[in-house]
C-alpha atoms as a PDB file:
ATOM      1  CA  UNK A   1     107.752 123.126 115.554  1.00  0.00           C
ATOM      2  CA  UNK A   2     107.913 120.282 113.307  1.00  0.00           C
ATOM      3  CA  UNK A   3     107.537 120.369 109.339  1.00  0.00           C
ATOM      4  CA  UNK A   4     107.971 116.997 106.801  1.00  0.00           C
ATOM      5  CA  UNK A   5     109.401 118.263 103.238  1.00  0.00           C
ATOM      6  CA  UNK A   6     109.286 116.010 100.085  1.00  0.00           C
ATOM      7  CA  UNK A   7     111.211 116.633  96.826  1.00  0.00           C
ATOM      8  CA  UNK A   8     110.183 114.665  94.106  1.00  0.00           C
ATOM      9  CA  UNK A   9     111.408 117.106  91.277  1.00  0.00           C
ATOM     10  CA  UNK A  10     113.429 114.571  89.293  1.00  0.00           C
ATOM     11  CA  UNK A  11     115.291 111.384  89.976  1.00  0.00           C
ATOM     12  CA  UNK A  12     114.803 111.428  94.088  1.00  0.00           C
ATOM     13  CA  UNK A  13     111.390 111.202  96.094  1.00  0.00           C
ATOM     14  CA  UNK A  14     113.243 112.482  98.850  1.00  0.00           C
ATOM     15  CA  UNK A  15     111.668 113.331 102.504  1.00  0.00           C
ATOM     16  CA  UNK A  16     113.016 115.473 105.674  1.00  0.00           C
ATOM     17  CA  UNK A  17     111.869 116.423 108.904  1.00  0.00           C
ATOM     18  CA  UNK A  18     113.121 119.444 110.603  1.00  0.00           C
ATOM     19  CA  UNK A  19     112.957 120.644 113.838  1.00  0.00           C
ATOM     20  CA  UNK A  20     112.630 124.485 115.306  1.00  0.00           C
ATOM     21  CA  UNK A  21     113.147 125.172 118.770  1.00  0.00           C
ATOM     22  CA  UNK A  22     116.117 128.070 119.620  1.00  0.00           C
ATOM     23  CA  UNK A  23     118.162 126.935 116.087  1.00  0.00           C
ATOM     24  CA  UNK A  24     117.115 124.569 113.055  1.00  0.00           C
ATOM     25  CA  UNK A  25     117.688 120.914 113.081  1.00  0.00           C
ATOM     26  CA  UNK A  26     117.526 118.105 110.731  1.00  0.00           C
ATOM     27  CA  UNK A  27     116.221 114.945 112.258  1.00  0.00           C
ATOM     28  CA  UNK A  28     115.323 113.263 109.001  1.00  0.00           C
ATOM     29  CA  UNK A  29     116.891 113.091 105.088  1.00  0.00           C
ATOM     30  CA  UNK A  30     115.570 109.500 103.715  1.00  0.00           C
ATOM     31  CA  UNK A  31     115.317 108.937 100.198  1.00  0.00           C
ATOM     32  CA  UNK A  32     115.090 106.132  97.045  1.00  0.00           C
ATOM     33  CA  UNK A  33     116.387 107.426  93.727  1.00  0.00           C
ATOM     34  CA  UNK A  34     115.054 106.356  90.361  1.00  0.00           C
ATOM     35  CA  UNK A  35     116.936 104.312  88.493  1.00  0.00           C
ATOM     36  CA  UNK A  36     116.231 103.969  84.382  1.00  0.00           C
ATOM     37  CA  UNK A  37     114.999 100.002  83.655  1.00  0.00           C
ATOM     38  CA  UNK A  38     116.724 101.079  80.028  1.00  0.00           C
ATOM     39  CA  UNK A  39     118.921 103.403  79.205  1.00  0.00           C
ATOM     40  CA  UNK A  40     120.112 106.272  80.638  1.00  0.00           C
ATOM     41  CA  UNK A  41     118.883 109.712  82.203  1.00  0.00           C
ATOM     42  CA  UNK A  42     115.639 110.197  83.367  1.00  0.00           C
ATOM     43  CA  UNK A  43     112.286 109.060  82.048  1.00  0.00           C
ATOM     44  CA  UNK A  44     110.026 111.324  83.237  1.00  0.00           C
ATOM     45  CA  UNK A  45     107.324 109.102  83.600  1.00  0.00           C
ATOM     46  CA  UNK A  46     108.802 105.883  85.106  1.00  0.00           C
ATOM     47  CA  UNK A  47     110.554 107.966  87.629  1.00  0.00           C
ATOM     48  CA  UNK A  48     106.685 109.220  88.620  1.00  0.00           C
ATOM     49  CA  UNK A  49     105.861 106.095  89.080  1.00  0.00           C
ATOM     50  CA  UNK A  50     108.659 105.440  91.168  1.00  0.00           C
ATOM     51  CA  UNK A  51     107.790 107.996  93.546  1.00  0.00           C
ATOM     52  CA  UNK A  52     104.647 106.565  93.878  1.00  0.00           C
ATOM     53  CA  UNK A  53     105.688 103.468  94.784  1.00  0.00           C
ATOM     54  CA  UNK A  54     108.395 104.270  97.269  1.00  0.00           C
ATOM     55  CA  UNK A  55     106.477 107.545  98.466  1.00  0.00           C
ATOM     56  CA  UNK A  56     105.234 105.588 102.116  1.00  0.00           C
ATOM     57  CA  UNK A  57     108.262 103.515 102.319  1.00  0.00           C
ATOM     58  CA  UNK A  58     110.393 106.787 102.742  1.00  0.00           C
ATOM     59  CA  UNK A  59     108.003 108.562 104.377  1.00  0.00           C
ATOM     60  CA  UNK A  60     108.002 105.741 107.025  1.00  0.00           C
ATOM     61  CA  UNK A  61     111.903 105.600 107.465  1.00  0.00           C
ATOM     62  CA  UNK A  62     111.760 109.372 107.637  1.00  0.00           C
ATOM     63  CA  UNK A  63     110.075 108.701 110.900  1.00  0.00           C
ATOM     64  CA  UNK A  64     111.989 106.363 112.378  1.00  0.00           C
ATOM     65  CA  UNK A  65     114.872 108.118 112.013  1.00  0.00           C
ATOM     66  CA  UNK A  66     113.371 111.245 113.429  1.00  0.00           C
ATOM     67  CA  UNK A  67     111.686 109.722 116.131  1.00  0.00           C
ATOM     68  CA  UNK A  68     108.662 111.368 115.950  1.00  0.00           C
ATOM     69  CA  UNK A  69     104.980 110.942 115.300  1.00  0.00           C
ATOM     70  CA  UNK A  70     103.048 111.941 112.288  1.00  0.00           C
ATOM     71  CA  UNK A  71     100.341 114.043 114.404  1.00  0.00           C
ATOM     72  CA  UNK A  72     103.053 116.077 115.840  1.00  0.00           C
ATOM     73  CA  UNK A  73     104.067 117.336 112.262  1.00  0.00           C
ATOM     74  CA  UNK A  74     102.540 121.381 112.010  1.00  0.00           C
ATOM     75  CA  UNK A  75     102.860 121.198 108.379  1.00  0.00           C
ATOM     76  CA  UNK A  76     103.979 119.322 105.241  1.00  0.00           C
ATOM     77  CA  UNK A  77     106.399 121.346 102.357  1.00  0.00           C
ATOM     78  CA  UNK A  78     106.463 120.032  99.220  1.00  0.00           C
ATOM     79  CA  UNK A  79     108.957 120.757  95.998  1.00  0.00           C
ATOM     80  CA  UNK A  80     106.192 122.525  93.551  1.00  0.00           C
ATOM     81  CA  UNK A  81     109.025 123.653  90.742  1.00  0.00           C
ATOM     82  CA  UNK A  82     110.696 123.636  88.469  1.00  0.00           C
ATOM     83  CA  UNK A  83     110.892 120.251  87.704  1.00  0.00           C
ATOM     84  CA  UNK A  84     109.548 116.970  85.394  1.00  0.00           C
ATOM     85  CA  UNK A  85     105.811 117.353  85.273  1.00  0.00           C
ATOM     86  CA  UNK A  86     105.473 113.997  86.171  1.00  0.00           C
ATOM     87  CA  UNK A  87     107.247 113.781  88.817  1.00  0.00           C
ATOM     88  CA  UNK A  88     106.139 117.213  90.717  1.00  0.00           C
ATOM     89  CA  UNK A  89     102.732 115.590  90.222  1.00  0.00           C
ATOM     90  CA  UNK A  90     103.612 112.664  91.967  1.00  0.00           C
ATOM     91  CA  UNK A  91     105.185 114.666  94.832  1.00  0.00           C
ATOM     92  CA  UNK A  92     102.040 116.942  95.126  1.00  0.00           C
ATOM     93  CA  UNK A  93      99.965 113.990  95.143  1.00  0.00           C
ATOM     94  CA  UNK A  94     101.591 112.140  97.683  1.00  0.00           C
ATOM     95  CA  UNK A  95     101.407 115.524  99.608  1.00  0.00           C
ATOM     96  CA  UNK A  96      97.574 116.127  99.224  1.00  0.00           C
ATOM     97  CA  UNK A  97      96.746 112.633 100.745  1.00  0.00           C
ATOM     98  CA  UNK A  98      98.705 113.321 103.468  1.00  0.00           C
ATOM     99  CA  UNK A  99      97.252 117.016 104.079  1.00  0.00           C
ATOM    100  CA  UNK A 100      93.446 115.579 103.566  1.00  0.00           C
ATOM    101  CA  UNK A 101      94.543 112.275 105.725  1.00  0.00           C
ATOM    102  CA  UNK A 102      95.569 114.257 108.966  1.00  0.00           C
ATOM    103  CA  UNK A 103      94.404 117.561 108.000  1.00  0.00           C
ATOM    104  CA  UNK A 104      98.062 119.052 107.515  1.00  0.00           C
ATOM    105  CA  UNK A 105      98.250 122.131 105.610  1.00  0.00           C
ATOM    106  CA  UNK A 106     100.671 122.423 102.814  1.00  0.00           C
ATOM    107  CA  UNK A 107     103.524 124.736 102.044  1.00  0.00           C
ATOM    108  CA  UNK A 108     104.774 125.271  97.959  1.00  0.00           C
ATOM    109  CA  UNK A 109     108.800 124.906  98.059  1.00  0.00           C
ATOM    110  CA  UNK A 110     110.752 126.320  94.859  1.00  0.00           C
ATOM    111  CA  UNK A 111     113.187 123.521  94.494  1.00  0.00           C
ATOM    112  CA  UNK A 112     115.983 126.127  93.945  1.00  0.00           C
ATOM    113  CA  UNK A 113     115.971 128.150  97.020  1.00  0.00           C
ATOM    114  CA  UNK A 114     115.375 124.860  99.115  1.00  0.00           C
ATOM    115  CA  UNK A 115     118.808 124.310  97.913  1.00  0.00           C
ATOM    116  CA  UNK A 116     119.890 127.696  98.580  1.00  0.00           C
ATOM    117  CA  UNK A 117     118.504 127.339 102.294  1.00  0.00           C
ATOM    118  CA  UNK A 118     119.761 123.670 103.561  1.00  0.00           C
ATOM    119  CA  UNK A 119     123.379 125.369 102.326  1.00  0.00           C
ATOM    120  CA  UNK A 120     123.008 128.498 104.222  1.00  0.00           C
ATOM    121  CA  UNK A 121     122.316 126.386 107.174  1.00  0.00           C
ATOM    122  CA  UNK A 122     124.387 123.994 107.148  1.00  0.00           C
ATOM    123  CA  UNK A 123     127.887 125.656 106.032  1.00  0.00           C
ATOM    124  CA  UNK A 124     127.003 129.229 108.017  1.00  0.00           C
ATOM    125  CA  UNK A 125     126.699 131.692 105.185  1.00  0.00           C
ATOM    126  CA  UNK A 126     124.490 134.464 105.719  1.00  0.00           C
ATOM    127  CA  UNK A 127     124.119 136.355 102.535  1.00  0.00           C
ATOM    128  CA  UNK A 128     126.227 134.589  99.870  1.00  0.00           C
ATOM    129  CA  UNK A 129     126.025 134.691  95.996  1.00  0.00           C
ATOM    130  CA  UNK A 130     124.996 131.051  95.387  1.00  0.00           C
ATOM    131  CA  UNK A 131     126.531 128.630  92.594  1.00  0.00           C
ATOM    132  CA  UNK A 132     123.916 126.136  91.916  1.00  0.00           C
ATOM    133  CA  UNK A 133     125.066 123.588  89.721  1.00  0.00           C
ATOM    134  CA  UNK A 134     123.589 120.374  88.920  1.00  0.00           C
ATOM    135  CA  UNK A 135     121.870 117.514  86.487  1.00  0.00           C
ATOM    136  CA  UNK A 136     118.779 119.456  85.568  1.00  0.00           C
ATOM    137  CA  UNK A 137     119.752 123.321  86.609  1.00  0.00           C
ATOM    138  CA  UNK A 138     122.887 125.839  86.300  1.00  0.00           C
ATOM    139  CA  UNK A 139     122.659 129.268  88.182  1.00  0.00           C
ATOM    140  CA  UNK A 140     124.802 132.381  89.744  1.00  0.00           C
ATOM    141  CA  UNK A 141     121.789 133.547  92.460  1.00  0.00           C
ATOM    142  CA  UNK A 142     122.380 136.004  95.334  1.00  0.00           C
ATOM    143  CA  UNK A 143     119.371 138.025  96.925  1.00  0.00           C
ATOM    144  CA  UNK A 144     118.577 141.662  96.379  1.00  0.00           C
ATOM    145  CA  UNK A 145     115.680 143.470  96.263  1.00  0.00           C
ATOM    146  CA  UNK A 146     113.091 141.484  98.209  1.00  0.00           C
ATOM    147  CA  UNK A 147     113.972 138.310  96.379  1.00  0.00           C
ATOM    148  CA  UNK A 148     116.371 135.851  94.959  1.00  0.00           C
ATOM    149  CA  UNK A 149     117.541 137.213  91.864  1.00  0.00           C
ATOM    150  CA  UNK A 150     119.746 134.806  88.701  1.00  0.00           C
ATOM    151  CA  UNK A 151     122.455 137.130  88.103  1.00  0.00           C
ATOM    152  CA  UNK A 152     123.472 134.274  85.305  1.00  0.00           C
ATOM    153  CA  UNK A 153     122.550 130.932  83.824  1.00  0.00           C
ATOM    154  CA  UNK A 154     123.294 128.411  81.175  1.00  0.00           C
ATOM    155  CA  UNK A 155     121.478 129.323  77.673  1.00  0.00           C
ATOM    156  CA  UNK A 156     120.878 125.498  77.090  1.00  0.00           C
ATOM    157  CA  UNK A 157     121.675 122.714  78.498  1.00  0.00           C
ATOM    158  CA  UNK A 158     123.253 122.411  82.151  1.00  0.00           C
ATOM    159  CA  UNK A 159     126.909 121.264  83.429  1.00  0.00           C
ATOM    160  CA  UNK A 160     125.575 118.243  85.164  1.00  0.00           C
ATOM    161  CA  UNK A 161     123.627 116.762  81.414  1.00  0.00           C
ATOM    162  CA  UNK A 162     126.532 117.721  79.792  1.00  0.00           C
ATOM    163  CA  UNK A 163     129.054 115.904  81.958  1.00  0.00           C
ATOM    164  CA  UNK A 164     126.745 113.188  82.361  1.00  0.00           C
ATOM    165  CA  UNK A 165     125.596 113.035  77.894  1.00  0.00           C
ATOM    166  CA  UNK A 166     129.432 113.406  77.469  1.00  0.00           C
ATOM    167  CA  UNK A 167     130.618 110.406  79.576  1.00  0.00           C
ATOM    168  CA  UNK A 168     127.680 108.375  78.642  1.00  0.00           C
ATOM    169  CA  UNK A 169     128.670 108.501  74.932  1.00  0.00           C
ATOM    170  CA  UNK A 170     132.400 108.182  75.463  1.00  0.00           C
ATOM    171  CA  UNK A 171     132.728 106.002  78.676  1.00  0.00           C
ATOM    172  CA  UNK A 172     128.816 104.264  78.998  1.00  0.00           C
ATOM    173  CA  UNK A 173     128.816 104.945  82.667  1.00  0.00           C
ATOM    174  CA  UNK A 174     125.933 107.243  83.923  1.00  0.00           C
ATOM    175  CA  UNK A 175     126.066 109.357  85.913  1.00  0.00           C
ATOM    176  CA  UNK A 176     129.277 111.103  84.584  1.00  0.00           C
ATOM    177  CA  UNK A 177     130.475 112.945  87.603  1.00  0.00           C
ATOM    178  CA  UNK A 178     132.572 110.578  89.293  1.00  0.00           C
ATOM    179  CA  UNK A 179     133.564 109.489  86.415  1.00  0.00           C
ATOM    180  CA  UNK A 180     134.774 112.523  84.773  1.00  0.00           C
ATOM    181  CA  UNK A 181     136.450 113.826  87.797  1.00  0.00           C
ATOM    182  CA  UNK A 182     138.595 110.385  88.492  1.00  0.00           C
ATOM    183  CA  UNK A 183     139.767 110.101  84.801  1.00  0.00           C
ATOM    184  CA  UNK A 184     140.432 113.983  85.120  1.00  0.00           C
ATOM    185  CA  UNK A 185     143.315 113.561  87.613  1.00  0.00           C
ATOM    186  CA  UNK A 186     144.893 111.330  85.200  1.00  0.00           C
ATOM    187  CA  UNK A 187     144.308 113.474  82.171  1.00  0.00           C
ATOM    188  CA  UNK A 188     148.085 115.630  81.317  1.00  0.00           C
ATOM    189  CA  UNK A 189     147.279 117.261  77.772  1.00  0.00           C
ATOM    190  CA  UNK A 190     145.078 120.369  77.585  1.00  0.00           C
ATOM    191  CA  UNK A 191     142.900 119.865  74.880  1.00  0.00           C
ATOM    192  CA  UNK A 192     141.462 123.471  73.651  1.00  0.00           C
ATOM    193  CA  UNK A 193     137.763 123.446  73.290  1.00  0.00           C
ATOM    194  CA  UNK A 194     134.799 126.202  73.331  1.00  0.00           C
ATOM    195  CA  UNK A 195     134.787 128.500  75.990  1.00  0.00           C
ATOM    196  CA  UNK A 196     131.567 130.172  76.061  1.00  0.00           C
ATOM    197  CA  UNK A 197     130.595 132.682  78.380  1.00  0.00           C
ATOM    198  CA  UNK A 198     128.298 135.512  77.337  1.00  0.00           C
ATOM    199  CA  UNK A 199     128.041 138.469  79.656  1.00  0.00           C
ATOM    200  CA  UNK A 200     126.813 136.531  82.993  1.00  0.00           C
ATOM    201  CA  UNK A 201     125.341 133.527  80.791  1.00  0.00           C
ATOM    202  CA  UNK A 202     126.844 130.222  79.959  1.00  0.00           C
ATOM    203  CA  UNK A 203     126.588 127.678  77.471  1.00  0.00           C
ATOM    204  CA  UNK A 204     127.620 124.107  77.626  1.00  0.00           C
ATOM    205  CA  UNK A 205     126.669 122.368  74.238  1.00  0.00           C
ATOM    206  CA  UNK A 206     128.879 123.704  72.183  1.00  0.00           C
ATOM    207  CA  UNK A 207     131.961 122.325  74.904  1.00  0.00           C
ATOM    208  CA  UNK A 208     129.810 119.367  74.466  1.00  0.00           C
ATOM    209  CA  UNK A 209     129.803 118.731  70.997  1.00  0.00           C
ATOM    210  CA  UNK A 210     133.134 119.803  70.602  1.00  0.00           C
ATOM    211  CA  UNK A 211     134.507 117.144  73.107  1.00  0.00           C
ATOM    212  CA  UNK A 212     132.695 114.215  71.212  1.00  0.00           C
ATOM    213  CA  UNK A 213     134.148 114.989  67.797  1.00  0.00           C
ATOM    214  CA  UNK A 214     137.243 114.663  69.580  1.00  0.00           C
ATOM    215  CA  UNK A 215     136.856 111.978  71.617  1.00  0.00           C
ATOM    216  CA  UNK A 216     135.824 110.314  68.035  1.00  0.00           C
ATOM    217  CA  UNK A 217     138.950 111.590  66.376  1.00  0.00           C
ATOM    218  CA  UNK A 218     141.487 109.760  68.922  1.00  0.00           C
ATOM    219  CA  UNK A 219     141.596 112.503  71.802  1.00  0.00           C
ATOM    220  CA  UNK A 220     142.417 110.376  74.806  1.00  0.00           C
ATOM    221  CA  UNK A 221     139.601 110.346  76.920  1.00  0.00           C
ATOM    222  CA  UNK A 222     141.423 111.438  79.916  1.00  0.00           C
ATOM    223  CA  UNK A 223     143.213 114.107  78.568  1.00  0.00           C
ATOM    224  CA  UNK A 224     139.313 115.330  77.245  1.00  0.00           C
ATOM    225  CA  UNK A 225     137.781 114.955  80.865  1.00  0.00           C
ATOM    226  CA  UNK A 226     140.776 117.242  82.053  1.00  0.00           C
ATOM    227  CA  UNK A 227     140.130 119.576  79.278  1.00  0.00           C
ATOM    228  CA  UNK A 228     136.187 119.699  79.839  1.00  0.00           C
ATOM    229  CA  UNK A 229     136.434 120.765  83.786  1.00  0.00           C
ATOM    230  CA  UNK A 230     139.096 122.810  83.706  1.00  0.00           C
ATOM    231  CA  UNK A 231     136.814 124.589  80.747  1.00  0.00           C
ATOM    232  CA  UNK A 232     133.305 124.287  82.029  1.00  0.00           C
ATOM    233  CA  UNK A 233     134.601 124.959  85.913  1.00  0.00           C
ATOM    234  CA  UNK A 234     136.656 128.171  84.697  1.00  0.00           C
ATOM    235  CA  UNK A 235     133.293 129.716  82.973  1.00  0.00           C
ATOM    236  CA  UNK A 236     131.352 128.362  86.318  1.00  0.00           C
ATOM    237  CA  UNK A 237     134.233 130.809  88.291  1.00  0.00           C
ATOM    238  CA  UNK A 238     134.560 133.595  86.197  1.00  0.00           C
ATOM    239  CA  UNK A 239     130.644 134.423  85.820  1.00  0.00           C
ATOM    240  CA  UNK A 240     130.617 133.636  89.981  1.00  0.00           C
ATOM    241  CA  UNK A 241     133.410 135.938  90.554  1.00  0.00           C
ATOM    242  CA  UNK A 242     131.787 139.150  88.353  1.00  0.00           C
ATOM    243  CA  UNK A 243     128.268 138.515  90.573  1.00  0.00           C
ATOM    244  CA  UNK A 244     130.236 138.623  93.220  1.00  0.00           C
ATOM    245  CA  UNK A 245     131.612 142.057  92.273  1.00  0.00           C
ATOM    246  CA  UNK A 246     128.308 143.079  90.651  1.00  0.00           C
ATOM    247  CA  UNK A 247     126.674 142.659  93.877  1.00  0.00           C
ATOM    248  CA  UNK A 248     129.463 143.567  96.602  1.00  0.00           C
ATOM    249  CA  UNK A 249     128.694 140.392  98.634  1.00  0.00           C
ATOM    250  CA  UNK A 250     131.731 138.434 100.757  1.00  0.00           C
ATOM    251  CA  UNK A 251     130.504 134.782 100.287  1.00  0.00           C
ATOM    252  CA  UNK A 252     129.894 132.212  97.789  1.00  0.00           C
ATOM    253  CA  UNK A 253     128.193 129.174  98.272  1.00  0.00           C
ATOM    254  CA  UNK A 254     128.531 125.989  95.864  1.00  0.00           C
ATOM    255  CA  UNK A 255     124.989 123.640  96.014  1.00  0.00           C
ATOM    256  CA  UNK A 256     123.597 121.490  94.220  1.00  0.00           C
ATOM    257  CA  UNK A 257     124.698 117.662  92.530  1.00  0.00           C
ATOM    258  CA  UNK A 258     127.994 119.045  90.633  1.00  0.00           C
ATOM    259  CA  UNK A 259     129.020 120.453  93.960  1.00  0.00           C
ATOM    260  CA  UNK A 260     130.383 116.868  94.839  1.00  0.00           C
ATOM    261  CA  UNK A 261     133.273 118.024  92.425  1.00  0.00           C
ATOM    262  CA  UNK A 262     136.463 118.660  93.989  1.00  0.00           C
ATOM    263  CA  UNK A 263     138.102 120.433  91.342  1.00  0.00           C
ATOM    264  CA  UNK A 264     135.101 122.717  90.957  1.00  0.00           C
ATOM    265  CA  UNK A 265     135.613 123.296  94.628  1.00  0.00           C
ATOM    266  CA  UNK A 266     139.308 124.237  94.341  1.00  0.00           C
ATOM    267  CA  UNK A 267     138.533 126.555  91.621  1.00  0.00           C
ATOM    268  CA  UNK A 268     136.164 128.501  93.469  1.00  0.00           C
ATOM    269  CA  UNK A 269     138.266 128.409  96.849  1.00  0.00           C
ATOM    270  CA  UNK A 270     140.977 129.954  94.909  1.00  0.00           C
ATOM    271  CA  UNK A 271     139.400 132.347  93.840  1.00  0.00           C
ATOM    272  CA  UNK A 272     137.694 133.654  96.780  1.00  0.00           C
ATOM    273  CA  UNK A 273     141.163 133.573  98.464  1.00  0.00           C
ATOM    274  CA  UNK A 274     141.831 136.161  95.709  1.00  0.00           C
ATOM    275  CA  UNK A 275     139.308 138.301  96.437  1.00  0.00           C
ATOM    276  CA  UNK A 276     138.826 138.493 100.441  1.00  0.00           C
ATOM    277  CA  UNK A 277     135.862 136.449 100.380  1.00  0.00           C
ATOM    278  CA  UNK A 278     134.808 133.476 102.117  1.00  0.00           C
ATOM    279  CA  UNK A 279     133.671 129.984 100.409  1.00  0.00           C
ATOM    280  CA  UNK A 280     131.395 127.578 101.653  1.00  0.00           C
ATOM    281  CA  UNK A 281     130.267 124.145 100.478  1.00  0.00           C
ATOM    282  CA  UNK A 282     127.199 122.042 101.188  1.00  0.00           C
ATOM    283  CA  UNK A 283     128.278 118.846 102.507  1.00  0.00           C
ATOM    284  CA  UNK A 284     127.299 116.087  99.918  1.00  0.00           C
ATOM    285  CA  UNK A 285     124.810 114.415 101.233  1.00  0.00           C
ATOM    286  CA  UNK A 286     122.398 117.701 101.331  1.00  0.00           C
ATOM    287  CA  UNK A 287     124.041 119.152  98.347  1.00  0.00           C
ATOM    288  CA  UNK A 288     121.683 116.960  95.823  1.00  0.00           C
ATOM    289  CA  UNK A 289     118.161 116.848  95.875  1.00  0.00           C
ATOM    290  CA  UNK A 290     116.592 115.569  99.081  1.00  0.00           C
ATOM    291  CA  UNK A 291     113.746 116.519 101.161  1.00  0.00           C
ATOM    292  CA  UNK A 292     115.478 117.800 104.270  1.00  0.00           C
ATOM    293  CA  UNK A 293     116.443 120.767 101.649  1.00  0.00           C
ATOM    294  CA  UNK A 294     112.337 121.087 101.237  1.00  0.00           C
ATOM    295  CA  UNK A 295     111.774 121.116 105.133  1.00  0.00           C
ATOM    296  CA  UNK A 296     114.384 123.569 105.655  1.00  0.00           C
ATOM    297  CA  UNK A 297     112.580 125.983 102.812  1.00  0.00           C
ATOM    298  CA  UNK A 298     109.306 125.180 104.175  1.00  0.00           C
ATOM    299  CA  UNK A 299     110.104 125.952 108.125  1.00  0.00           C
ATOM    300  CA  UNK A 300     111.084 129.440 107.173  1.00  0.00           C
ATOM    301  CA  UNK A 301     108.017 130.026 105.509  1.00  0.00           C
ATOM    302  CA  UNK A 302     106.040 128.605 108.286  1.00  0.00           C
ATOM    303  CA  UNK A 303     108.311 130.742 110.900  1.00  0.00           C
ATOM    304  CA  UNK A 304     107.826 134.030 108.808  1.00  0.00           C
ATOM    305  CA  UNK A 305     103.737 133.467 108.809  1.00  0.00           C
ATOM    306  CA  UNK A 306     103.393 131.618 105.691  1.00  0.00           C
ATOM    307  CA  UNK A 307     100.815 129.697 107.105  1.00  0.00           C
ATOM    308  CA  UNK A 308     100.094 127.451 104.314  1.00  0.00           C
ATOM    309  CA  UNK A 309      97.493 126.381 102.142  1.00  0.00           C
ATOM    310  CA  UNK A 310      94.620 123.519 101.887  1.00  0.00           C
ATOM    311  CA  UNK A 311      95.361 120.582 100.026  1.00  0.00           C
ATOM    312  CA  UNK A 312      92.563 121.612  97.306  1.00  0.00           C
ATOM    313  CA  UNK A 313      94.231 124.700  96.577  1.00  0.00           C
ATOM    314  CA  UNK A 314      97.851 123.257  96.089  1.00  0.00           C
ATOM    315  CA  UNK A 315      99.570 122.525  92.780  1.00  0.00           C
ATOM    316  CA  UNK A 316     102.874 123.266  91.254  1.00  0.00           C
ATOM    317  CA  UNK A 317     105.002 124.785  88.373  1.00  0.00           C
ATOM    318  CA  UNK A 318     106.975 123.592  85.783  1.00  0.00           C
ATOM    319  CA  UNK A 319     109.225 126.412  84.972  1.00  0.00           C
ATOM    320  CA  UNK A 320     109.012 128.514  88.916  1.00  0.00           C
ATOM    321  CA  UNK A 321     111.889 130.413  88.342  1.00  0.00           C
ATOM    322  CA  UNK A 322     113.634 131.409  91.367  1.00  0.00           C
ATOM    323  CA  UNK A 323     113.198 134.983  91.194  1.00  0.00           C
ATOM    324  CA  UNK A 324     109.614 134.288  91.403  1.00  0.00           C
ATOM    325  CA  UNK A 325     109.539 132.739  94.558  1.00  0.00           C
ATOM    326  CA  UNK A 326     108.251 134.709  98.008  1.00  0.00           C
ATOM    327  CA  UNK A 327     111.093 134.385 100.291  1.00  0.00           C
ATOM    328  CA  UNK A 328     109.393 136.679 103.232  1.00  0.00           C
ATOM    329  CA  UNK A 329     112.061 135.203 105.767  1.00  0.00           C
ATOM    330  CA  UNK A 330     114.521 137.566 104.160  1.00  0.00           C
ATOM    331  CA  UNK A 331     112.041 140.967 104.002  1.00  0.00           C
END
């Protein structure tokens, strides 16, 4: 059983192949990310038009590396949400000519839980409460109850736009991860700034704010990107800890672009040591968006007799929250 996934929620128009025979395989994860012409960030619809102009290109080299033919594919996943309406419209697009080319059914990913899956998969967890941390989302999911449930979130913006609008203004490199993290090892002085967690929520644009006045002031920037991890990464822990206690699980399992962060990484490893319970990472190339992530999502559906739909009848959603999703696999 063969199925083709494309992501195309943000920056990436990402596409993945994956094989089922006894296990799950990955024969495919190519990709072309968006970069801005000006500026910084994302514009929502230039990186659209990206995607449509890079969509066959990838798909082709997604082929080649799998070594397979297009007819052999059973069915085509695609990322419907959340995500930029542009670019989920370019995705589905891309994804309906395809289904009405070689009469391909489709199968409706939630971008989320494709991240949840590929990490599952790859590292070994079975039922972990997930950390899923990047440019566009920040959540504490584990499932219970017949779905994926957020146990906590950010309240505005996420850790990966805040890293990235806080570098950007201080440093002018984008994006700030790498950044951050390398001028965080050199960083000695703690520099106090907002710690805001409220009940199993977070909130990053206070931290935010609060870093650029400083910064502004004469803060060192070093000593600032040491200060805004070991901040940001502590409220990350602490609200991943108490779902792990909430919910009586024994694994966590960091995904998504900000997993790339080692100190976010040590953070969490210590304290799972603490507790008794196993941590598991996504290795980095799967742990951003990509459309391996979407294959993996959409074989599971296919496996558990999600049979898919007709390329007339496919669209997507802005705001699919993850708790919304069908994730029959699990049932």
């Amino acid at each position: 059983m063969l199925i083709l996934g494309i992501e195309s929620t943000a920056h990436t128009l990402g596409i993945g192949i994956v094989e089922k025979d006894s296990g799950m395989q990955i024969l495919a994860n190519a990709r072309d990310v968006y970069k801005p012409k000006h500026g910084w960030g994302i514009h929502p619809s230039e990186a659209a038009e990206h995607h449509r102009t890079v969509a066959k290109e990838v798909l082709e080299k997604a082929l080649s590396e799998s070594d397979v033919s297009f007819d052999n594919i059973d069915a085509i996943a695609y990322s419907a949400g959340p995500g930029l309406p542009p670019c989920l419209k370019a995705g589905l697009e891309f994804a309906q000519q395809l289904s009405n080319k070689c009469s391909k059914l489709l199968l409706p990913v939630n971008h989320c839980i494709g991240h949840i899956e590929i990490g599952k998969l790859l590292s070994g967890a079975r039922d972990p409460v997930t950390l899923y941390v990047s440019g566009g989302n920040t959540q504490v999911i584990a499932y219970a109850a017949k779905h994926y449930r957020v146990f906590g979130e950010t309240q505005d913006i996420s850790i990966g736009n805040a890293i990235d609008t806080f570098i950007r203004e201080t440093d002018g490199s984008y994006p700030g991860g790498p950044v951050m993290e390398n001028l965080a090892k050199q960083g000695k002085n703690y520099i106090e700034l907002p710690y805001v967690v409220k009940g199993m929520d977070l909130s990053f644009s206070g931290i935010m704010t609060s870093a650029l006045q400083r910064f502004k002031k004469g803060a060192a920037l070093d000593d600032l990107c040491f200060s805004f991890q070991e901040t940001c990464y502590a409220m990350l822990t602490e609200v991943t800890e108490r779902a792990l206690a909430h919910t009586g699980k024994e694994e966590v399992l960091l995904t998504g672009g900000v997993a790339a962060s080692q100190r976010l990484n040590e953070m969490l490893g210590m304290m799972c040591n603490e507790r008794g319970a196993k941590f598991y990472g996504c290795p980095k190339e799967f742990s951003g968006d990509n459309g391996a992530m979407i294959a993996v999502a959409g074989m599971l559906a296919f496996a558990s007799d999600q049979k898919g739909i007709k390329a007339e009848e496919a669209d997507f959603k802005q705001r699919w929250r993850t708790n919304e999703a069908d994730v029959a696999w699990l049932n």
